[in-house]
C-alpha atoms as a PDB file:
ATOM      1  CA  UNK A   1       5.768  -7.348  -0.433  1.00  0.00           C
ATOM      2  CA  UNK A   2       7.211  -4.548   1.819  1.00  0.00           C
ATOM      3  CA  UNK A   3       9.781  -1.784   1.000  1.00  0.00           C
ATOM      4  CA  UNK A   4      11.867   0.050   3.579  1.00  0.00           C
ATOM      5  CA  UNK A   5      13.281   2.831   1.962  1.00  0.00           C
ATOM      6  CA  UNK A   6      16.094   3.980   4.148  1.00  0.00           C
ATOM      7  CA  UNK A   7      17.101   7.723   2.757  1.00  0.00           C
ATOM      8  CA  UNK A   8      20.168   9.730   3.555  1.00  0.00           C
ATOM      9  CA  UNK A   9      19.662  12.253   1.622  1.00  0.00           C
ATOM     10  CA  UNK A  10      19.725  15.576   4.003  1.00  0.00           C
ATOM     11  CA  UNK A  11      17.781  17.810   1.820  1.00  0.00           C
ATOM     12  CA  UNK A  12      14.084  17.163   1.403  1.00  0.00           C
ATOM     13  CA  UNK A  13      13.807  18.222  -2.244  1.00  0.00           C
ATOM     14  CA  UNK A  14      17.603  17.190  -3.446  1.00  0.00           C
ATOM     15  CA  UNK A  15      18.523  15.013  -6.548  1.00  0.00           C
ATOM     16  CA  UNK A  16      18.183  11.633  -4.530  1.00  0.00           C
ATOM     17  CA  UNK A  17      14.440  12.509  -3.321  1.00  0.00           C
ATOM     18  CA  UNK A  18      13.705  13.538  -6.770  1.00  0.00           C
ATOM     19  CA  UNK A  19      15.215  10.155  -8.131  1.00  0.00           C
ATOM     20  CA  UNK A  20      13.315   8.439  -5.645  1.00  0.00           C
ATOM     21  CA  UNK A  21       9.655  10.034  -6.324  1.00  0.00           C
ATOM     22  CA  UNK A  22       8.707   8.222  -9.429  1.00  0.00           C
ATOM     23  CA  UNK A  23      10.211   4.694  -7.658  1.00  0.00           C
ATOM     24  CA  UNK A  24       7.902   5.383  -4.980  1.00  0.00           C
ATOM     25  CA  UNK A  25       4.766   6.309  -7.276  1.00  0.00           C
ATOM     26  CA  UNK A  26       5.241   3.154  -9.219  1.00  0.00           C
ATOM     27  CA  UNK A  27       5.082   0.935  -5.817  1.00  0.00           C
ATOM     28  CA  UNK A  28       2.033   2.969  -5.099  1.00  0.00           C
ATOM     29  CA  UNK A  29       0.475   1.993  -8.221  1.00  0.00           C
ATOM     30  CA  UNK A  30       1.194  -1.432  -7.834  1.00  0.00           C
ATOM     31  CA  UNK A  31      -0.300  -0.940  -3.900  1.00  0.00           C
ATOM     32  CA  UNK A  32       2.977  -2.404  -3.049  1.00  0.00           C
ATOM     33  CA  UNK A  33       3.482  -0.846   0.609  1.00  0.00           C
ATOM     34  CA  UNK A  34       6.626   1.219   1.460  1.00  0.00           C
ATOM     35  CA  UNK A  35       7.999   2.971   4.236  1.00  0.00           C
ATOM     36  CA  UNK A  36      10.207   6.274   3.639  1.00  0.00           C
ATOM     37  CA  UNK A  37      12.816   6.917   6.556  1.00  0.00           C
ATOM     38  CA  UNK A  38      14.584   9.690   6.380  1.00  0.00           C
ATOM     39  CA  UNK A  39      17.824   9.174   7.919  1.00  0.00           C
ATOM     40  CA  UNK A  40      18.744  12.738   9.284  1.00  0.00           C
ATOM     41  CA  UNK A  41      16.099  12.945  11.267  1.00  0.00           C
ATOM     42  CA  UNK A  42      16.845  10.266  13.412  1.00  0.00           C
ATOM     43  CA  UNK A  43      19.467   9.741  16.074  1.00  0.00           C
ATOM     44  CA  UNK A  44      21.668   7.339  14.788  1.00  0.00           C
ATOM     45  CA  UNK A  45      24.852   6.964  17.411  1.00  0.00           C
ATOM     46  CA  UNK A  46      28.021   5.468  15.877  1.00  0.00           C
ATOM     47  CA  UNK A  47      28.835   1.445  16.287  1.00  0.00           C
ATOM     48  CA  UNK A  48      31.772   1.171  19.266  1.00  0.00           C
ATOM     49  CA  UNK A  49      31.947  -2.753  18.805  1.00  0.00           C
ATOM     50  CA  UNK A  50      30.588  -3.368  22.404  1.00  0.00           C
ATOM     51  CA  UNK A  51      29.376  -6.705  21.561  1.00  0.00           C
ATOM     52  CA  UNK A  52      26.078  -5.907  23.745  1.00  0.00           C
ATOM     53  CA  UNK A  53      23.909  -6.902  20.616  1.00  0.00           C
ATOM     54  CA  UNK A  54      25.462 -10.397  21.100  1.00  0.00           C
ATOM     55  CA  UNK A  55      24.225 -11.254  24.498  1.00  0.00           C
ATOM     56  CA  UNK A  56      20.543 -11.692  23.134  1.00  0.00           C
ATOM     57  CA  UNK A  57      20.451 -13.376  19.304  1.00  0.00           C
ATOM     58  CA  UNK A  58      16.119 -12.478  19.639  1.00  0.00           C
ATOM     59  CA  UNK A  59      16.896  -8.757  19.561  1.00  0.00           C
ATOM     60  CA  UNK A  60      18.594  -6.194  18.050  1.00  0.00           C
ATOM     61  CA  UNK A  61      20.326  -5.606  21.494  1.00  0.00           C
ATOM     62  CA  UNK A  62      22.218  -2.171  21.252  1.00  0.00           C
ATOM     63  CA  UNK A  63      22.864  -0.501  24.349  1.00  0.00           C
ATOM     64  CA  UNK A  64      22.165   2.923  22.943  1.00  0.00           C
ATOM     65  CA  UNK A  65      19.077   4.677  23.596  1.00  0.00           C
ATOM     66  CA  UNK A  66      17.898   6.307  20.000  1.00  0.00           C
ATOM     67  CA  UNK A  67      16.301   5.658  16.840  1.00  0.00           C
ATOM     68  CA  UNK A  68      17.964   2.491  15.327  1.00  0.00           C
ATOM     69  CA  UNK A  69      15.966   0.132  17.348  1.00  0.00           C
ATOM     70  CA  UNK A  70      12.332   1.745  15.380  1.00  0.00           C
ATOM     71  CA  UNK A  71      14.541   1.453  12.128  1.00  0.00           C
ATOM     72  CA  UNK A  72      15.595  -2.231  13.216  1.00  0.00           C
ATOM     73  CA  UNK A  73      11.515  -3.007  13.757  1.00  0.00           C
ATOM     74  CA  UNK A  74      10.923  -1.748  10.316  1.00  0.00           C
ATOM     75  CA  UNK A  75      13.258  -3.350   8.491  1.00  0.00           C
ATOM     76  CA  UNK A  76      12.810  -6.907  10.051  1.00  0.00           C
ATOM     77  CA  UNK A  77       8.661  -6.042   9.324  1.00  0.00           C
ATOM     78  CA  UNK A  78       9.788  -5.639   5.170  1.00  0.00           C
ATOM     79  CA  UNK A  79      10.701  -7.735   2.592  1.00  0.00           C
ATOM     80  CA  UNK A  80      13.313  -5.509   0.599  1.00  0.00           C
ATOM     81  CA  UNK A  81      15.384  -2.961   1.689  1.00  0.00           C
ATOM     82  CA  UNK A  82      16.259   0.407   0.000  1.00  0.00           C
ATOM     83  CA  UNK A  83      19.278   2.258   0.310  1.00  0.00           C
ATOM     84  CA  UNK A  84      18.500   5.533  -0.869  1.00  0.00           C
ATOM     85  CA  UNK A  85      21.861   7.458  -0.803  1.00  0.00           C
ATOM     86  CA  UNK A  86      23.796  10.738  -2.844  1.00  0.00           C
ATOM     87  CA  UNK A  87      27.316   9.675  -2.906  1.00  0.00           C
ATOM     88  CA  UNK A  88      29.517  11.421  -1.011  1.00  0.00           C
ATOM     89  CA  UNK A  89      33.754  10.972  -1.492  1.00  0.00           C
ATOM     90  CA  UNK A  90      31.939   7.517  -3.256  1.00  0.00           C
ATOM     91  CA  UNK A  91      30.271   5.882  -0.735  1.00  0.00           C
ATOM     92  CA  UNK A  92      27.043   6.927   1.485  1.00  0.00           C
ATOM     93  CA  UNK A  93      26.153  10.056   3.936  1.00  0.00           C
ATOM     94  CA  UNK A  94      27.132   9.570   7.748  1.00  0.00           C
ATOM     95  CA  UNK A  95      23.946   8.279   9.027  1.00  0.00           C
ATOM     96  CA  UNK A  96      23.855   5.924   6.349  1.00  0.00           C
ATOM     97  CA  UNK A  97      26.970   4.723   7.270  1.00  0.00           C
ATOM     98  CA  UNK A  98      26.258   4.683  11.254  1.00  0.00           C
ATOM     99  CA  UNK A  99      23.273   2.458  10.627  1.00  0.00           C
ATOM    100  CA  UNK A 100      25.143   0.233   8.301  1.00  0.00           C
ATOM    101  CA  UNK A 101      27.678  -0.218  10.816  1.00  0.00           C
ATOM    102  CA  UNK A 102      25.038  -0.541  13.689  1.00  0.00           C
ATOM    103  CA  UNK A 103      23.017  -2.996  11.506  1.00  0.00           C
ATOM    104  CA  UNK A 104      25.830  -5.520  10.887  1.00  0.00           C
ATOM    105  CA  UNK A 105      26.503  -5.945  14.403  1.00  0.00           C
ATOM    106  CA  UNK A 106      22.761  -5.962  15.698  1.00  0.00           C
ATOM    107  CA  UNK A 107      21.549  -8.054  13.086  1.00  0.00           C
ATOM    108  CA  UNK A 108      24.631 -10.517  12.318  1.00  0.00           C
ATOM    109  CA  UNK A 109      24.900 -11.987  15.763  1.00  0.00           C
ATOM    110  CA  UNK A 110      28.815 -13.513  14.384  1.00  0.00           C
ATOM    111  CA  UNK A 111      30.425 -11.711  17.328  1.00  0.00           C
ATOM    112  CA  UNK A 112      29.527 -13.312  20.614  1.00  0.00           C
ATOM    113  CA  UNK A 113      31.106 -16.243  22.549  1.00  0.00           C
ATOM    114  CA  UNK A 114      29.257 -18.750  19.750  1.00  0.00           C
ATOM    115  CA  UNK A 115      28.347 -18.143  16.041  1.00  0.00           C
ATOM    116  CA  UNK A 116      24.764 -17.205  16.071  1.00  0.00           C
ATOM    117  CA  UNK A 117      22.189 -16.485  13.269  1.00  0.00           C
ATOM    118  CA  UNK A 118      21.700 -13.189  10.913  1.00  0.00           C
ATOM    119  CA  UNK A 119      18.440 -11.920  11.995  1.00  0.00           C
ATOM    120  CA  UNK A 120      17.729 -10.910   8.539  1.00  0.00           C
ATOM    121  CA  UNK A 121      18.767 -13.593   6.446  1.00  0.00           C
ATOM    122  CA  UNK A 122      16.990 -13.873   2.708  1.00  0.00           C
ATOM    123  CA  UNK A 123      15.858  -9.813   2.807  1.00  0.00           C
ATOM    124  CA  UNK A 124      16.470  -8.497  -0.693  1.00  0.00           C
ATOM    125  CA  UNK A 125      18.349  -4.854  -0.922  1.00  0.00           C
ATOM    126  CA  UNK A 126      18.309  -3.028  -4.177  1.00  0.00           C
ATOM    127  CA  UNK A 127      20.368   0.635  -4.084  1.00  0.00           C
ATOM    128  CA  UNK A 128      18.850   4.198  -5.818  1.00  0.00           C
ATOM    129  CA  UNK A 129      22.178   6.592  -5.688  1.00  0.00           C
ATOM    130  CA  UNK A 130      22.900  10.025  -7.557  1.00  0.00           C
ATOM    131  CA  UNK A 131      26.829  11.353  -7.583  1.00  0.00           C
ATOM    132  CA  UNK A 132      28.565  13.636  -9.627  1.00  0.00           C
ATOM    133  CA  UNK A 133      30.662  11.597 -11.812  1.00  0.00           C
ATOM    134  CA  UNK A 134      29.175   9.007 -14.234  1.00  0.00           C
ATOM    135  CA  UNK A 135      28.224   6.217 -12.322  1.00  0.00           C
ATOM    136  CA  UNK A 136      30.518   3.427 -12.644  1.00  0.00           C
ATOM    137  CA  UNK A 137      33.210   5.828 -11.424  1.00  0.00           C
ATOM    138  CA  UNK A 138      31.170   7.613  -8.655  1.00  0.00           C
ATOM    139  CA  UNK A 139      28.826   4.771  -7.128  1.00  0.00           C
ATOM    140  CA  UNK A 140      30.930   1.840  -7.983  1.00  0.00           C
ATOM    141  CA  UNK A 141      32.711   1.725  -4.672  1.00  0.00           C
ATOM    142  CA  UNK A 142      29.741   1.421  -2.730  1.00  0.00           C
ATOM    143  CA  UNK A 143      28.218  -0.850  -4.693  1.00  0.00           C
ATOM    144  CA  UNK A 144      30.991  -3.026  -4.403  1.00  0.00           C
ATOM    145  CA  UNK A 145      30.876  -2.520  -0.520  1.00  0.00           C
ATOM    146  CA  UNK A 146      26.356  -2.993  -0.286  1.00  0.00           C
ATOM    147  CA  UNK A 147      27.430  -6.152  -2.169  1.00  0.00           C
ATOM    148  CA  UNK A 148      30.004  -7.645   0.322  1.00  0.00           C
ATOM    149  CA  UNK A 149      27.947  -6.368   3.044  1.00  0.00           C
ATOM    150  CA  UNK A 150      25.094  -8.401   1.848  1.00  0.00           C
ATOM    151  CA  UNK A 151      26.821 -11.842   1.235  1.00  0.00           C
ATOM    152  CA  UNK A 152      28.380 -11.185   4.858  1.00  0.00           C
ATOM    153  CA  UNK A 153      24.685 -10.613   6.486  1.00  0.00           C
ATOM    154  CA  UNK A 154      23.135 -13.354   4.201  1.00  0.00           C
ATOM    155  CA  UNK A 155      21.232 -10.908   2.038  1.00  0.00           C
ATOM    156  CA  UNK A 156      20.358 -10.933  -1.284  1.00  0.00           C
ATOM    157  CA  UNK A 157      21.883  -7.850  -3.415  1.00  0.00           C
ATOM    158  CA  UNK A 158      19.477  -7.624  -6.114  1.00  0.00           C
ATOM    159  CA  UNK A 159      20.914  -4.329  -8.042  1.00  0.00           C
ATOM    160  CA  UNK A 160      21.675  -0.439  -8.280  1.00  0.00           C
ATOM    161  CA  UNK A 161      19.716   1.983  -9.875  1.00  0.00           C
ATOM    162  CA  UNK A 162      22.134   5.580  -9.805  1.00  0.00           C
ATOM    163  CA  UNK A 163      21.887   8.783 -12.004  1.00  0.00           C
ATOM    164  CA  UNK A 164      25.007  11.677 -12.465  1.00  0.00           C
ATOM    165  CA  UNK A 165      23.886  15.621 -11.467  1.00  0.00           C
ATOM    166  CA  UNK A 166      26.326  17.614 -14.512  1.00  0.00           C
ATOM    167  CA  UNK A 167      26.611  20.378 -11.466  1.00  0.00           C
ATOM    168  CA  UNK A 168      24.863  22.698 -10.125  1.00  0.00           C
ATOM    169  CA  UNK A 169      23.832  24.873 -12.754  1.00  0.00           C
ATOM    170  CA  UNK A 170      22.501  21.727 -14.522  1.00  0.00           C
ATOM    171  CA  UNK A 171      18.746  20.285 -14.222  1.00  0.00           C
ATOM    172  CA  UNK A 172      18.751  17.517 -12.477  1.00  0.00           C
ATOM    173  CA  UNK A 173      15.990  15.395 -12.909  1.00  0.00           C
ATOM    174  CA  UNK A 174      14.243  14.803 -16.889  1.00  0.00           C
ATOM    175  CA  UNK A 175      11.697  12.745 -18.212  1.00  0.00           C
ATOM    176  CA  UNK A 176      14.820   9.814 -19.250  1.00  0.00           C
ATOM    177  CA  UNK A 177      15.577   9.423 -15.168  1.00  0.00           C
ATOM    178  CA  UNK A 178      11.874   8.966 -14.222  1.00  0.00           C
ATOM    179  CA  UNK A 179      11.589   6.479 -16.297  1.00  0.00           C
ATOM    180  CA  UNK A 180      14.705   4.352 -15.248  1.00  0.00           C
ATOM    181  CA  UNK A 181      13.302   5.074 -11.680  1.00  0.00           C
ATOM    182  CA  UNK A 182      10.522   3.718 -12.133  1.00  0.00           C
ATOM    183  CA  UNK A 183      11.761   0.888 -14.308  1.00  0.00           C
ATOM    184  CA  UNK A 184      13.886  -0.226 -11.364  1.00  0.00           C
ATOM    185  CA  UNK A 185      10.322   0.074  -9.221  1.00  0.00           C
ATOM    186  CA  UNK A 186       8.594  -2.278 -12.087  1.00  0.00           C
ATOM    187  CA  UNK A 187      11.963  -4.474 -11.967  1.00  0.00           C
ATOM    188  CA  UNK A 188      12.183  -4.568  -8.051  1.00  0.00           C
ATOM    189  CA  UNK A 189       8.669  -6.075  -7.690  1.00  0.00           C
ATOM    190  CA  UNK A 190       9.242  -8.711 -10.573  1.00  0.00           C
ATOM    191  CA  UNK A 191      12.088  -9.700  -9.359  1.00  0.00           C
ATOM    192  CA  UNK A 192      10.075 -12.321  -7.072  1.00  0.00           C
ATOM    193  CA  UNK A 193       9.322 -14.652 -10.221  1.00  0.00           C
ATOM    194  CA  UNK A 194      13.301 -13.821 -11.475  1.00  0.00           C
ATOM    195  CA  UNK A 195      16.022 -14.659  -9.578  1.00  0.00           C
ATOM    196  CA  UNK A 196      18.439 -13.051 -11.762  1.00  0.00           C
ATOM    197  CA  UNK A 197      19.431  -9.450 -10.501  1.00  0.00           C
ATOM    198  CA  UNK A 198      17.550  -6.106 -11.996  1.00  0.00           C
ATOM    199  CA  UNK A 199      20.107  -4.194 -14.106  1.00  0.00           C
END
């Protein structure tokens, strides 16, 4: 089993990487291997619809020159994908969303002169989000939208782990959100014998 944790968090020591520590230290402990990516530090150009990814359904096939094609190697190389995201105006950060875009069109090859396949068909995704209202009125919307994205590119949504910050004069992170991080860790990597989604 192999995680690609995609993170769009900009700040290296925010409430999403803090969220995401103990997920990560339970996959270590379990030697299941992960990869961390952290999204603003790549150059991720924005999707123009160019239909260049359809000429070649072996490939990811963009006709931009920057980092989503090492992100696209990665992710086909891993078995579940992690969208590690705070919410901004309820959905993800802008590189997030750039990828996303760039994804569905260089993965999904639906856009050419014939149907062709979805490069990666049967990859699990599982979300880890932090926002600043409670969760099922500050991550719900892009949950909803990771979902139809993944019956669309024939993957398998398999849940959302995502914790509220009170503001910034609160504490962020206690010993209650470690442990439903790395709950959704021990979840995530049992989910192989379940087919049920984690909660």
């Amino acid at each position: 089993m192999k995680v690609c944790i995609l993170m769009a968090s900009p700040r290296k020591t925010g409430n999403t990487a803090a969220l995401l520590e103990p997920f990560m230290e339970e996959l270590g402990q379990h030697h299941i291997e992960h990869n961390l990516i952290w999204l603003y530090d790549k150059r991720i150009e924005p999707c123009i619809a160019c239909r260049v990814c359809q000429k070649n359904w072996t490939t990811f096939g963009c006709h931009y020159n920057d980092d989503a094609q090492e992100i696209f190697d990665k992710i086909i190389a891993c078995d579940v994908i992690m969208l590690a995201t705070p919410i901004y105006s309820w959905y993800c950060t802008p590189p997030m969303k750039a990828l996303l875009d760039r994804l569905v069109y260089g993965m999904n090859k639906y856009y050419g002169d014939k149907m062709g396949p979805a490069l990666w068909a049967g990859k699990q995704l599982a979300i880890i989000a932090t926002c600043g209202y409670r969760p099922e009125k500050g991550a719900d919307l892009f949950a909803e939208g990771v979902k139809r994205y993944c019956k669309h590119s024939q993957l398998q949504y398999i849940g959302m782990l995502a914790e509220r910050d009170l503001g910034y004069k609160s504490v962020f992170m206690d010993t209650e959100k470690a442990q439903h991080s790395c709950l959704f860790a021990q979840e995530l990597i049992n989910h192989s014998t379940n087919s049920s989604p984690v909660s």
